[in-house]
Each structure stands twice: as C-alpha cells, then as structure tokens.
Protein backbone atom coordinates (compact mmCIF):
# COMPACT_ATOMS: atom_id res chain seq x y z
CA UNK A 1 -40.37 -13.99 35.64
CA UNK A 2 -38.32 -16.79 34.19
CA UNK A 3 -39.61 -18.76 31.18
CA UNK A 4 -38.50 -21.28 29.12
CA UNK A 5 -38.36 -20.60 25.31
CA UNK A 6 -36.73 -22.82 22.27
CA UNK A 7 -34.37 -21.10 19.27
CA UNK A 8 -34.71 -22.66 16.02
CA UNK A 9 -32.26 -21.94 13.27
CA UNK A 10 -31.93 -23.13 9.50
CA UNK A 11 -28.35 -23.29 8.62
CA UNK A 12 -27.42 -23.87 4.71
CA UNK A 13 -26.78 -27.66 4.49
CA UNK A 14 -23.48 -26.03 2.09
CA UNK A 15 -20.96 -25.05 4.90
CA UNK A 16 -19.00 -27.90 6.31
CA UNK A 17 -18.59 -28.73 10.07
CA UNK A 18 -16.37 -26.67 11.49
CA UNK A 19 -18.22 -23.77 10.26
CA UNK A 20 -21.40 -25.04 11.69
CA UNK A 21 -19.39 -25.47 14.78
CA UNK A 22 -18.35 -21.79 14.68
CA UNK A 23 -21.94 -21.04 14.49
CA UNK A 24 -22.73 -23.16 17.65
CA UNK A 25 -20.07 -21.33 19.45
CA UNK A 26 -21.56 -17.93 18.90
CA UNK A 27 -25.04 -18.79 19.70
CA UNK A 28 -24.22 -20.50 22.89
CA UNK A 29 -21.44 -17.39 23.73
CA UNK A 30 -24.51 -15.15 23.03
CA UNK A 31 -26.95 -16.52 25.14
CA UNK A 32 -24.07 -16.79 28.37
CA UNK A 33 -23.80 -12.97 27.69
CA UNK A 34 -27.48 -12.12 27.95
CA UNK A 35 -27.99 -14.68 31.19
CA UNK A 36 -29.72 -17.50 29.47
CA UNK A 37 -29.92 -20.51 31.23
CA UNK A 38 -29.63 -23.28 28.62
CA UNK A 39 -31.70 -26.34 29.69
CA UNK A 40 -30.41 -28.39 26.61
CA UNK A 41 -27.26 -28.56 24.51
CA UNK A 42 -27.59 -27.74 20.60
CA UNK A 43 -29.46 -30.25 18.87
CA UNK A 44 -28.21 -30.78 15.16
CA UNK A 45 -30.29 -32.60 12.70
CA UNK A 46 -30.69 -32.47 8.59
CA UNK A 47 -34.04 -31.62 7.30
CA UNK A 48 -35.82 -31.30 3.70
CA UNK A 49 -37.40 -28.44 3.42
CA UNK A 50 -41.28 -28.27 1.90
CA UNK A 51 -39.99 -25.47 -0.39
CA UNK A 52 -36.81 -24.51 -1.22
CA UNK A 53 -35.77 -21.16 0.89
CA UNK A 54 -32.68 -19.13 -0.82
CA UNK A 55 -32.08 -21.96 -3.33
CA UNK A 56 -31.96 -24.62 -0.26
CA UNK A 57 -33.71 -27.58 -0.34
CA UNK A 58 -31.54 -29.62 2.57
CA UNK A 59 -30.63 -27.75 5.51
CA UNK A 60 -29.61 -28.36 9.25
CA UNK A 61 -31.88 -27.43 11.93
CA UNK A 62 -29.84 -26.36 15.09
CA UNK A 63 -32.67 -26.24 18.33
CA UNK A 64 -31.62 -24.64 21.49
CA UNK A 65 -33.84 -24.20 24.64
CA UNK A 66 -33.41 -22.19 27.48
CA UNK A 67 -34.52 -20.01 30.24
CA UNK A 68 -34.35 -16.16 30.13
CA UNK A 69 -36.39 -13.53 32.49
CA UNK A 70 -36.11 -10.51 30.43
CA UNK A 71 -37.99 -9.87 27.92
CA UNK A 72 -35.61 -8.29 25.49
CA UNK A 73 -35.83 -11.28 23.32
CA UNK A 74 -35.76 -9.59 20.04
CA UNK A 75 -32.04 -8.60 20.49
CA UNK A 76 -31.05 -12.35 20.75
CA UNK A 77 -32.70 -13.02 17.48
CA UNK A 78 -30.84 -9.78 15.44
CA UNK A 79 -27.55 -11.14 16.77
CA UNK A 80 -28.46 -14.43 15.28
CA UNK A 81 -29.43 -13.53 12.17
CA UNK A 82 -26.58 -11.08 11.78
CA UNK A 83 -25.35 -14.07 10.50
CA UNK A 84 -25.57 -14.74 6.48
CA UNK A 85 -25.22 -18.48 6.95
CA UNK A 86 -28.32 -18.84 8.97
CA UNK A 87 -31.09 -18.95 6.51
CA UNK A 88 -33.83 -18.48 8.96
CA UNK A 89 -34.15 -18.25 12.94
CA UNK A 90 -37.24 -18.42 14.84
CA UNK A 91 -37.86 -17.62 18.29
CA UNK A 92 -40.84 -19.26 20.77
CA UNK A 93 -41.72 -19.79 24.34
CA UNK A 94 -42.54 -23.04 25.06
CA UNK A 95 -44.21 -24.26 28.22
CA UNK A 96 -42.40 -26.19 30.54
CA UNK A 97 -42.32 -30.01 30.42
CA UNK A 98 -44.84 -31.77 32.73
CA UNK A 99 -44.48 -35.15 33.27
CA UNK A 100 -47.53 -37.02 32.31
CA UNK A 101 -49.36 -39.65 34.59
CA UNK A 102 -50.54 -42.52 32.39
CA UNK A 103 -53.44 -44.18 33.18
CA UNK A 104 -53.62 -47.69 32.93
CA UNK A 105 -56.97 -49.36 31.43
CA UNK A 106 -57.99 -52.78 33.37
CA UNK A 107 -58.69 -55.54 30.43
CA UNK A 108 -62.20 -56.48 30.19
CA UNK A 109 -63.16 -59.48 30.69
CA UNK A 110 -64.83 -61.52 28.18
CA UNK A 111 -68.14 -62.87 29.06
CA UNK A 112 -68.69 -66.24 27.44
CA UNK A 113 -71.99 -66.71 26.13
CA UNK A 114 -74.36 -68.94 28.20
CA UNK A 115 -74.65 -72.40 26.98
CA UNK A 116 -78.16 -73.85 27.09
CA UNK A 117 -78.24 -77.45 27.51
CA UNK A 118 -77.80 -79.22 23.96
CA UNK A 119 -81.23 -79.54 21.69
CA UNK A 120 -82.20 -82.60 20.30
CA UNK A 121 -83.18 -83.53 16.36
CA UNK A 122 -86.44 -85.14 17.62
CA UNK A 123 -87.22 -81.66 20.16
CA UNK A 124 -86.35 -79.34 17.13
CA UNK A 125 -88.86 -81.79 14.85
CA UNK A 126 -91.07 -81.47 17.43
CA UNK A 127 -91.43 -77.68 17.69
CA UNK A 128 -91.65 -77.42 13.51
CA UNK A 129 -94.33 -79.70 13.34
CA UNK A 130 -96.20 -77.63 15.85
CA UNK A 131 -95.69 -74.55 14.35
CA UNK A 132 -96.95 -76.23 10.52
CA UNK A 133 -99.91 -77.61 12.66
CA UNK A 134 -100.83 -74.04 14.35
CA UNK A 135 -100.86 -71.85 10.55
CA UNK A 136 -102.78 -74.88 8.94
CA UNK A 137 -105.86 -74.66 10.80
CA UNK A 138 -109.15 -75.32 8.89
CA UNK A 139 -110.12 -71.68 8.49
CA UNK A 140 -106.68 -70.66 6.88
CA UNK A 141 -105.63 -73.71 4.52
CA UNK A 142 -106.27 -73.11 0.84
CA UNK A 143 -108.45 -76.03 -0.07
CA UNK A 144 -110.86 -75.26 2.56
CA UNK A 145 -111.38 -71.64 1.34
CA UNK A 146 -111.86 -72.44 -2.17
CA UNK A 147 -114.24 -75.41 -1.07
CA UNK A 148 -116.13 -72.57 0.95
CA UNK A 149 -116.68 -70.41 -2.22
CA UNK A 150 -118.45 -72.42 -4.81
C-alpha cells in the first residue's frame, strides 16, 4: 500500500550552499533508488531553534514529501543521517491532502427595533400623576396614619 510520508532534516546553518546543495542531491538520489515517488521538491528554509542542538542555534530545515509502499523506512533514515552535517532527521507519515469545502455563513439580518408611535410630555405627565395618585391613597399617606394613632 502506497502512503505518503514527509522527511525533515536539520542541516548546520555553518556549511555554505553548495554543500547544502550536495546534501539535496543525495537525499533526492536516495529516495529515486528506493522507488520514492516525490510529490514535492526540497523545501529550504532557516529556522531558530528553541534550544541549541550540537552548539546550533540557526539551522536550515530541508522538508521532502513523498510516496513509498514499502515499509523499510528505517533504511532511508540511516542513509540520511550517515551524514555528519545533518544535525537531526525525522521521519513521518502524513495523511494525504484533502481539499476542504468551506462553508459559507449567510449574514444575518438585523432586525430594527419596533418604533412605537412618539409619546407626548403631557401623556408621560399624565401617567406619573396617576401613579403618585394610586400609592397616596388615604389609608397609606403618612399624615393620615399618625392622625389615626393619637
């Protein structure tokens, strides 16, 4: 069964181009002769490490993925690393790409709030004197209970 896997190295950021070219060379020449299928050319890029590793603190990060259908991975990776330039090399499978479908959200709509018709000073005067008139009933207003207790 074919599947698709990605080889990460960490080359010293030290060695000038045409050595990292060199490397490049071999890995690619390596996985021809074991019947990789590469899906994507080396990918170079410079990266600061958390932690320095062998006294390195910059280093480039070379990222090939391919396809292979044996399992006999682990002799890929000892070639690799064979190498005293390459300061670490790490082998995954990774799952093949899947294009994603995107859904797309409809905007809601904003409902505007419902407008009563416009109030008037005199209505709004109206209501509060009602209200003052209802909670000062007889029974409830002060003078009248004090009158009641003598």
């Amino acid at each position: 069964m074919i599947k698709n896997y990605e080889l990460s190295c960490l080359v010293s950021s030290r060695i000038d181009e045409i050595e990292r070219d060199t490397i490049i060379e071999n890995i690619n020449k390596l996985a021809q002769e074991k019947g990789c299928e590469v899906l994507k050319p080396i990918s170079i890029s410079e990266v600061t490490l958390g932690y320095p590793i062998n006294g390195e603190e910059k280093v480039q990060l070379l990222v090939l993925n391919f396809k292979y259908e044996n399992t006999d991975l682990m002799d890929i990776k000892k070639e690799i690393e064979k190498d005293k330039k390459i300061i670490r090399c790490l082998l995954k499978k990774i799952s093949p790409e899947k294009k994603m479908h995107i859904h797309k959200r409809k905007p809601k709509l904003k409902e505007e709030p419902k407008q009563k018709g416009k109030v008037e000073l005199k209505d709004i005067d109206k209501k509060i004197e009602e209200i003052f008139n209802s909670t000062e009933s007889p029974s409830t207003t002060g003078e009248q209970l004090s009158n009641e207790s003598k």
